[in-house]
N, C-alpha and C. Protein backbone atom coordinates (compact mmCIF):
# COMPACT_ATOMS: atom_id res chain seq x y z
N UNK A 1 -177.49 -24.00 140.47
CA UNK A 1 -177.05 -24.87 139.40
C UNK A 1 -175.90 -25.76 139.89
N UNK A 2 -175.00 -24.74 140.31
CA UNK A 2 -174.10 -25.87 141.36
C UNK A 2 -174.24 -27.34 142.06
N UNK A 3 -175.18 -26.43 142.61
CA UNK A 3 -175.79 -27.97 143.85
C UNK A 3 -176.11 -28.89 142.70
N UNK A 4 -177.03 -28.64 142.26
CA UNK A 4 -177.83 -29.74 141.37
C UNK A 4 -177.17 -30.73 140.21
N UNK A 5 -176.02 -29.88 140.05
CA UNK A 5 -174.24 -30.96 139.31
C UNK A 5 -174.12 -31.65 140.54
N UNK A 6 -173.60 -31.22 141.95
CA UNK A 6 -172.76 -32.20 142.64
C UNK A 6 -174.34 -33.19 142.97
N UNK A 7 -175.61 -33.07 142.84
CA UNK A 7 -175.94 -33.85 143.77
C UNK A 7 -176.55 -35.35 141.94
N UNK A 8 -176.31 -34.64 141.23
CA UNK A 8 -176.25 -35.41 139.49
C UNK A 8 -174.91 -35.71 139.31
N UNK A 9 -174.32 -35.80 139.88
CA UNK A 9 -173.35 -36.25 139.33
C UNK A 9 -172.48 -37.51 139.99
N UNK A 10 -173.52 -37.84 141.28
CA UNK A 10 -173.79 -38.89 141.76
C UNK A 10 -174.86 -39.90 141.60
N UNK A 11 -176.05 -39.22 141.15
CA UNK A 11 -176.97 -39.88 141.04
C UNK A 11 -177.11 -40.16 139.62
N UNK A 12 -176.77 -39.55 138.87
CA UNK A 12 -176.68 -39.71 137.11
C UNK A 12 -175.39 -38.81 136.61
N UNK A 13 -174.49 -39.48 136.23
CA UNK A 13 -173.25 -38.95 136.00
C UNK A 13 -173.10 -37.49 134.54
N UNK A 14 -174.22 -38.47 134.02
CA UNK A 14 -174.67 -37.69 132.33
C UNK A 14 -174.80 -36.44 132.35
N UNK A 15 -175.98 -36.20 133.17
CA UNK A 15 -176.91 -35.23 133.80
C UNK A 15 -176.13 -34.41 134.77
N UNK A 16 -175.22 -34.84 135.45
CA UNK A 16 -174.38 -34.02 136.49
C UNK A 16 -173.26 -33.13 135.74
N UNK A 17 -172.69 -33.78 134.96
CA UNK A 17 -171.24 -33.17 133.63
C UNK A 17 -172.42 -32.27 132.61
N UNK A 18 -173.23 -32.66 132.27
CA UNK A 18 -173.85 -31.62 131.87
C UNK A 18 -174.22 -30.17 132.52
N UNK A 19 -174.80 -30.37 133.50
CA UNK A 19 -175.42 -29.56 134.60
C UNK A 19 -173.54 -28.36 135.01
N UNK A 20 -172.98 -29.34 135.15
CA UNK A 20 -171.36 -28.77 135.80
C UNK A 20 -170.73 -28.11 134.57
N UNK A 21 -171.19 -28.13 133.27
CA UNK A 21 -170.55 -27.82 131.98
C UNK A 21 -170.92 -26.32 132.23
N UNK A 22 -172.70 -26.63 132.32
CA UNK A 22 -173.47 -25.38 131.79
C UNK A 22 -173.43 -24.20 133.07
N UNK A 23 -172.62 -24.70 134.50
CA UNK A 23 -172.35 -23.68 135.54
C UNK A 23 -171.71 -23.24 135.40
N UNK A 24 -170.06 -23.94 134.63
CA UNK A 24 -169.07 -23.30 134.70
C UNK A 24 -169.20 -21.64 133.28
N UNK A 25 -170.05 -21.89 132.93
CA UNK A 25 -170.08 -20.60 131.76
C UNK A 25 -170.97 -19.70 132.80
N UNK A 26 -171.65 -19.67 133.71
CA UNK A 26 -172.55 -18.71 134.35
C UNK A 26 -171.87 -18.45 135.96
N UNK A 27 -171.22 -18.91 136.10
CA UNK A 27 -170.67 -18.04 137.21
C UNK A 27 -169.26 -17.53 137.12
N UNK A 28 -169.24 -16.86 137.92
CA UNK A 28 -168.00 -15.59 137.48
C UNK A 28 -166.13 -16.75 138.30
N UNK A 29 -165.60 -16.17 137.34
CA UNK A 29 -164.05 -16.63 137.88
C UNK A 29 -163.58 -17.00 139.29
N UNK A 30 -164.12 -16.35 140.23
CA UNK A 30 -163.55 -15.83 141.57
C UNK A 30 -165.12 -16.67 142.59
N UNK A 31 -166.24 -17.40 142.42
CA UNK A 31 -166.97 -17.92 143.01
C UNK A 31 -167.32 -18.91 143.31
N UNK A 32 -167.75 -19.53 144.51
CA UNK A 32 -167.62 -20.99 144.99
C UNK A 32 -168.77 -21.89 143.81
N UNK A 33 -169.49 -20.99 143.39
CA UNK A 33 -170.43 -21.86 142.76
C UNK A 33 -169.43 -23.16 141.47
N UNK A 34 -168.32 -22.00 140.72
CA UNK A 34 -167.40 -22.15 139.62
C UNK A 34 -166.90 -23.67 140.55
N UNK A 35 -166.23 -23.12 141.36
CA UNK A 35 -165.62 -24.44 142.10
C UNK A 35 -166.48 -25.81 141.99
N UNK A 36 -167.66 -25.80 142.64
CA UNK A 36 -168.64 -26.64 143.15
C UNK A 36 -168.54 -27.40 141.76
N UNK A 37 -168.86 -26.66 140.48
CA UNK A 37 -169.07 -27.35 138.97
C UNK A 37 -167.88 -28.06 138.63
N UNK A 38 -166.86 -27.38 138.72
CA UNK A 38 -165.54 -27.86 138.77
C UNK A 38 -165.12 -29.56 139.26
N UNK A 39 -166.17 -29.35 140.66
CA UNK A 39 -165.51 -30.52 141.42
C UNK A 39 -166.92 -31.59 140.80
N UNK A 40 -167.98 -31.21 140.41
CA UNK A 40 -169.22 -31.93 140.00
C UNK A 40 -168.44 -32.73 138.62
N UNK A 41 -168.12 -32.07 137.81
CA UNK A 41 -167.43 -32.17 136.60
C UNK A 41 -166.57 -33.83 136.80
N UNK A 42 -165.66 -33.30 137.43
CA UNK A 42 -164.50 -34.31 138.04
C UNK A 42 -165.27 -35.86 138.78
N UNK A 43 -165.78 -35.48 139.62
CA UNK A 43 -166.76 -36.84 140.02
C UNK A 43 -167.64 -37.35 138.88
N UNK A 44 -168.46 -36.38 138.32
CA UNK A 44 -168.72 -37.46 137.09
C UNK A 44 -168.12 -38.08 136.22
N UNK A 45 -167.01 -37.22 135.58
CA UNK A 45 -166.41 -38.36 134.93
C UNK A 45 -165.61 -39.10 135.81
N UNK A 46 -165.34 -39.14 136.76
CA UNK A 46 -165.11 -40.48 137.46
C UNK A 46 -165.69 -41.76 138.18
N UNK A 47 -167.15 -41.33 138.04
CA UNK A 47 -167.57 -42.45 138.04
C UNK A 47 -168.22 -43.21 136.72
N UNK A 48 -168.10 -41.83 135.98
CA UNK A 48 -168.62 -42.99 134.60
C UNK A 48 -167.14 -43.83 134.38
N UNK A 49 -165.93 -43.45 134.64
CA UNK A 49 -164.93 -44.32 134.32
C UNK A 49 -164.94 -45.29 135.33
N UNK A 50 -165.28 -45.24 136.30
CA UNK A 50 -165.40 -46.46 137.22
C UNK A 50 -166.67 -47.52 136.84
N UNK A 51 -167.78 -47.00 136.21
CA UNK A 51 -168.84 -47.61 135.91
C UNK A 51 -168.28 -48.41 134.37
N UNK A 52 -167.57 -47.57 133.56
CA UNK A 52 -167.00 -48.62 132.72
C UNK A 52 -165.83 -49.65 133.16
N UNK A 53 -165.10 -49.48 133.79
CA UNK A 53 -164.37 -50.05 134.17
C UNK A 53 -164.87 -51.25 134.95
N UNK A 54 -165.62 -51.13 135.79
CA UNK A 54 -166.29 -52.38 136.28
C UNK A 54 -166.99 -52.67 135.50
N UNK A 55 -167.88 -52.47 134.64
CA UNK A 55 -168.26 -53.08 133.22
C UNK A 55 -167.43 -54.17 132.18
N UNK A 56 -166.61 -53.46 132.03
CA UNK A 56 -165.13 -54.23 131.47
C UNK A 56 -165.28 -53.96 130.23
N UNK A 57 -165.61 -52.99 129.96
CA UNK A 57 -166.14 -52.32 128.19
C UNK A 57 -164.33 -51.91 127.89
């Protein structure tokens, strides 16, 4: 589930923060997967803020 946030959350930001939402409840405190969602999380919403931002919304 991990992977599939960081590699959505480049390719569809929506789909990646979703994907990174629904990891962080299924893996345990102390595991790289938690991390991986963590950092999926963070890149998506930063590029949807970059995608608005160059938008000029």
């Amino acid at each position: 589930m991990a992977i599939w946030a960081l590699v959505f959350s480049v390719l569809c930001s929506l789909v990646g923060l979703i994907l990174g939402i629904i990891g962080l409840s299924k893996y345990p405190k102390s595991s790289n997967g938690r991390t991986m969602c963590i950092i999926a999380i963070v890149v998506s919403v930063l590029f949807m803020l970059g995608a608005v931002a160059w938008r000029g919304y």
